[in-house]
Protein backbone atom coordinates (compact mmCIF):
# COMPACT_ATOMS: atom_id res chain seq x y z
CA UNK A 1 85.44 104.77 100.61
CA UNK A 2 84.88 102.30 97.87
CA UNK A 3 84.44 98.65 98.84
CA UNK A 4 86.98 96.58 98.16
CA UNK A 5 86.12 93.76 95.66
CA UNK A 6 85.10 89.90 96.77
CA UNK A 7 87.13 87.15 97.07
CA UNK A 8 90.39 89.20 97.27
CA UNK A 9 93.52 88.04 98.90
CA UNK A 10 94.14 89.24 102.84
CA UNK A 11 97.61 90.24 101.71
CA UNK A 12 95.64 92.98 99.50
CA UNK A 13 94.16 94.36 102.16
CA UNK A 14 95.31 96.69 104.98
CA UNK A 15 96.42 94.75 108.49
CA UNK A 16 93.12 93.87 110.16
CA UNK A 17 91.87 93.38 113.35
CA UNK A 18 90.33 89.33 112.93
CA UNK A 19 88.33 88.12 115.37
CA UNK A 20 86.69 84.53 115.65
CA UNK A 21 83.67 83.12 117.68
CA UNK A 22 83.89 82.23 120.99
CA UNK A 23 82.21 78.97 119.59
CA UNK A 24 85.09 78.12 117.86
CA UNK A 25 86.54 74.99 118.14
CA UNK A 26 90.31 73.48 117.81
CA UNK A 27 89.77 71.82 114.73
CA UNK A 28 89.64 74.71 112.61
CA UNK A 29 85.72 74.98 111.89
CA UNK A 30 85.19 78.51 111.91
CA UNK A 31 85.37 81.75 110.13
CA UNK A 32 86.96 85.35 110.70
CA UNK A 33 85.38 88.63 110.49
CA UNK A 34 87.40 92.41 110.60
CA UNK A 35 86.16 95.33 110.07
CA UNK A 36 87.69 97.22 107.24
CA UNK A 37 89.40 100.89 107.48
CA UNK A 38 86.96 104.06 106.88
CA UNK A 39 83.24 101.98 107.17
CA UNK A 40 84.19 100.27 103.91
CA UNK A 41 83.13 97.32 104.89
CA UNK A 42 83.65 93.68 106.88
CA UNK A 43 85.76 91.03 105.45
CA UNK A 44 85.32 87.31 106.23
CA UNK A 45 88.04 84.35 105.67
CA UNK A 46 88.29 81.08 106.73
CA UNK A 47 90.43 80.40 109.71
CA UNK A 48 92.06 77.57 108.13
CA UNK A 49 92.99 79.97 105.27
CA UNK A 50 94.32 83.11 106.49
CA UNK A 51 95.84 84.33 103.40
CA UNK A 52 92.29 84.50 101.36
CA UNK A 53 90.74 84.37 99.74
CA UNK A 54 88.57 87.07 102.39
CA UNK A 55 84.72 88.12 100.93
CA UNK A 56 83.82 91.52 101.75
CA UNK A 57 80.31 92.70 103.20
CA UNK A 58 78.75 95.96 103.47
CA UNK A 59 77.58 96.10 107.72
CA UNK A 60 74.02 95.96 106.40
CA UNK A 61 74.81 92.53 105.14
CA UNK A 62 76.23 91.47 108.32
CA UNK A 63 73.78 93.00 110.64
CA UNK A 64 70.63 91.07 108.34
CA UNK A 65 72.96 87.59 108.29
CA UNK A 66 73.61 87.80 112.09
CA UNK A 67 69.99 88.88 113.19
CA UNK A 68 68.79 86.51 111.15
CA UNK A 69 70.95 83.74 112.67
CA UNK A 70 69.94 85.29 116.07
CA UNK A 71 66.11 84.57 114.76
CA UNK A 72 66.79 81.25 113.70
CA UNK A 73 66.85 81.78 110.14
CA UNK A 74 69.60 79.62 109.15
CA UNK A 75 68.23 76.49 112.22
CA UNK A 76 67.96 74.53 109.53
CA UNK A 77 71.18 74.31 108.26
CA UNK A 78 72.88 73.00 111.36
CA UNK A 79 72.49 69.08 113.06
């Protein structure tokens, strides 16, 4: 299956299964991540902005950004 392209609207794509971190607060600071129908992908969104726009990641993508974060990559970037 062909990947779908970036920044495309959520109402483009089929219903999803979203799910957030369990680090997620109330306020709204977080992101969304589904997998997409057929291996095609993973989209992420916002929370705060469920309609989109969603960017979509091959599971290679996501497996290097969340070992990395796992590593400590990304320490840095946080307070």
């Amino acid at each position: 299956m062909q990947q779908p392209p970036n920044g495309v609207s959520t109402s483009a794509l089929p219903p999803l299964k979203w799910q957030k971190s369990r680090r997620s607060n109330p306020s709204g600071n977080c992101v969304e991540l589904a997998e997409l129908p057929g291996g095609a992908g993973i989209a992420m969104r916002n929370s705060r902005h469920p309609e989109g726009p969603a960017l979509i990641y091959t599971a290679d993508e996501i497996a290097a950004f969340v070992l990395g974060a796992r590593d400590g990559d990304f320490d840095h970037l946080i307070t």
